[in-house]
Protein backbone atom coordinates (compact mmCIF):
# COMPACT_ATOMS: atom_id res chain seq x y z
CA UNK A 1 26.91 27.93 -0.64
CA UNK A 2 28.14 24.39 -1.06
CA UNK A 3 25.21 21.83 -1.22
CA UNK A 4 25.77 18.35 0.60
CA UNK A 5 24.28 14.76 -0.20
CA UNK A 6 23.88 12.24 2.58
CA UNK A 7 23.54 8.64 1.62
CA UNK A 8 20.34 7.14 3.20
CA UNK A 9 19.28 3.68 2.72
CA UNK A 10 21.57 3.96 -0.48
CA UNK A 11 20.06 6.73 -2.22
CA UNK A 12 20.58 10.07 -1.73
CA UNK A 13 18.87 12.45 0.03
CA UNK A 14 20.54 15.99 -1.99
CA UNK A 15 19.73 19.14 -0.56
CA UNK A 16 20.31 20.85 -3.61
CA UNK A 17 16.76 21.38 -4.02
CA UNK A 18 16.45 23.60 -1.15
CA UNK A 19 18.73 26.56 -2.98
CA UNK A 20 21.87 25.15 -1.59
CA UNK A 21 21.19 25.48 1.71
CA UNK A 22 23.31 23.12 4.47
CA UNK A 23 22.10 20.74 6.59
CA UNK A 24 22.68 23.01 9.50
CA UNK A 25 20.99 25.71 7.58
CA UNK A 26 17.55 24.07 7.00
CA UNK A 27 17.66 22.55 10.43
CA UNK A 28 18.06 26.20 11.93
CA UNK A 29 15.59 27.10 9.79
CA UNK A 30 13.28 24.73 11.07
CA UNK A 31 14.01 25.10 14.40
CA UNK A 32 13.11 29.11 14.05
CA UNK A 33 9.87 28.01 12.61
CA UNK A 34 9.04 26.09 15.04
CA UNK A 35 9.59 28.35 17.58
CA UNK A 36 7.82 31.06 15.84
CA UNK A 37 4.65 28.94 14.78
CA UNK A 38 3.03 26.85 17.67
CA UNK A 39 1.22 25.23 14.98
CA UNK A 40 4.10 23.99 12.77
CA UNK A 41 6.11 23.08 15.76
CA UNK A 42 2.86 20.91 16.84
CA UNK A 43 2.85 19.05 13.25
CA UNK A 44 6.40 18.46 13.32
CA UNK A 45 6.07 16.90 16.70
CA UNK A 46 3.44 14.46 15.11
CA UNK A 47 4.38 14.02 11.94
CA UNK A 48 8.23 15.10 11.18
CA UNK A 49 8.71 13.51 8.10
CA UNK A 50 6.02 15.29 6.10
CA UNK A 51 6.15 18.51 8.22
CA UNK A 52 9.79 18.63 7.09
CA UNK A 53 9.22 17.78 3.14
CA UNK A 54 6.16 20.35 3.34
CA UNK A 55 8.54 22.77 4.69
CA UNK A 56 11.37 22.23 1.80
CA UNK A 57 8.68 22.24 -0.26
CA UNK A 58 8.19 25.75 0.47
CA UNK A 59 11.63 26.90 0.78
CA UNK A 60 12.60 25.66 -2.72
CA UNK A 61 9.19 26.61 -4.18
CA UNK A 62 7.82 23.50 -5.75
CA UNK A 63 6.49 20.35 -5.01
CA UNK A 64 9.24 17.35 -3.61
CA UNK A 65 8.63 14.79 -6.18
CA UNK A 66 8.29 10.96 -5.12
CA UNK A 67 11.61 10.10 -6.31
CA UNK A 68 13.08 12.70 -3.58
CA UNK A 69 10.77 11.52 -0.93
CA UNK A 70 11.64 8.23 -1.95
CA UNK A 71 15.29 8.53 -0.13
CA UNK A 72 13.94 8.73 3.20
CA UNK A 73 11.71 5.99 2.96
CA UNK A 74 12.50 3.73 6.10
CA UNK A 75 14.60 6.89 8.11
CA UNK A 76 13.03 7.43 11.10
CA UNK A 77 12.95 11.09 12.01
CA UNK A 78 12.79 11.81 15.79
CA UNK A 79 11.82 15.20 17.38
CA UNK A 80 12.75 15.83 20.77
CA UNK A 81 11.80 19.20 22.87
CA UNK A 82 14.04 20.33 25.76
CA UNK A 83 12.44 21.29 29.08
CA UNK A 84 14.36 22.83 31.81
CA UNK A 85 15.21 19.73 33.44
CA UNK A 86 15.64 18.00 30.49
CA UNK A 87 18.46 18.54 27.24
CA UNK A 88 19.70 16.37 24.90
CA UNK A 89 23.35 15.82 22.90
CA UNK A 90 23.29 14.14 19.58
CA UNK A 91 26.36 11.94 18.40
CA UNK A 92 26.40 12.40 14.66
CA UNK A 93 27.73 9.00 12.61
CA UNK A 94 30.08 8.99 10.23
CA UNK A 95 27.85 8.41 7.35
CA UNK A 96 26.63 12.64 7.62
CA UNK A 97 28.28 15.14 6.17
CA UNK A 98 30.00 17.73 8.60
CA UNK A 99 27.60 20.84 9.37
């Protein structure tokens, strides 16, 4: 599997820590998580950015160090459920890699 970098606030956030895994990987990941686990989905609703590194954490099998949390400082980090009544599209920019 190919790993992918995405500049953020000009550093880079690699996810070559998490074993290679894509973007669209760890997000499914995630996503099955969260619908598996009413409790992590409830701590990624309040608190996504370190319900997401605690989760890489795990998946890679050490601790994130400060210099890799470090490249999402100032990224805010939105979680939005769907309802019946309710869905949502996101446009991608051009500064993220292709899933």
């Amino acid at each position: 599997m190919a790993t992918e970098s995405m500049a953020l606030n000009g550093g880079t956030f690699n996810l070559a820590y998490l074993n290679g895994l894509s973007r669209a990987q760890y997000q499914d990941i995630v996503l099955a998580r969260a619908a598996a686990d009413p409790a992590f989905k409830a701590a990624l609703i309040k608190d996504p950015v370190a319900t997401l590194w605690s989760a890489a954490a795990e998946l890679c099998g050490r601790p994130i160090t400060a210099e890799e949390r470090s490249t999402l400082d100032g990224v805010k980090i939105t979680i939005l459920e769907e309802t019946s009544s309710q869905k949502y599209v996101v446009i991608e920019n051009g500064d993220l890699p292709d899933r």
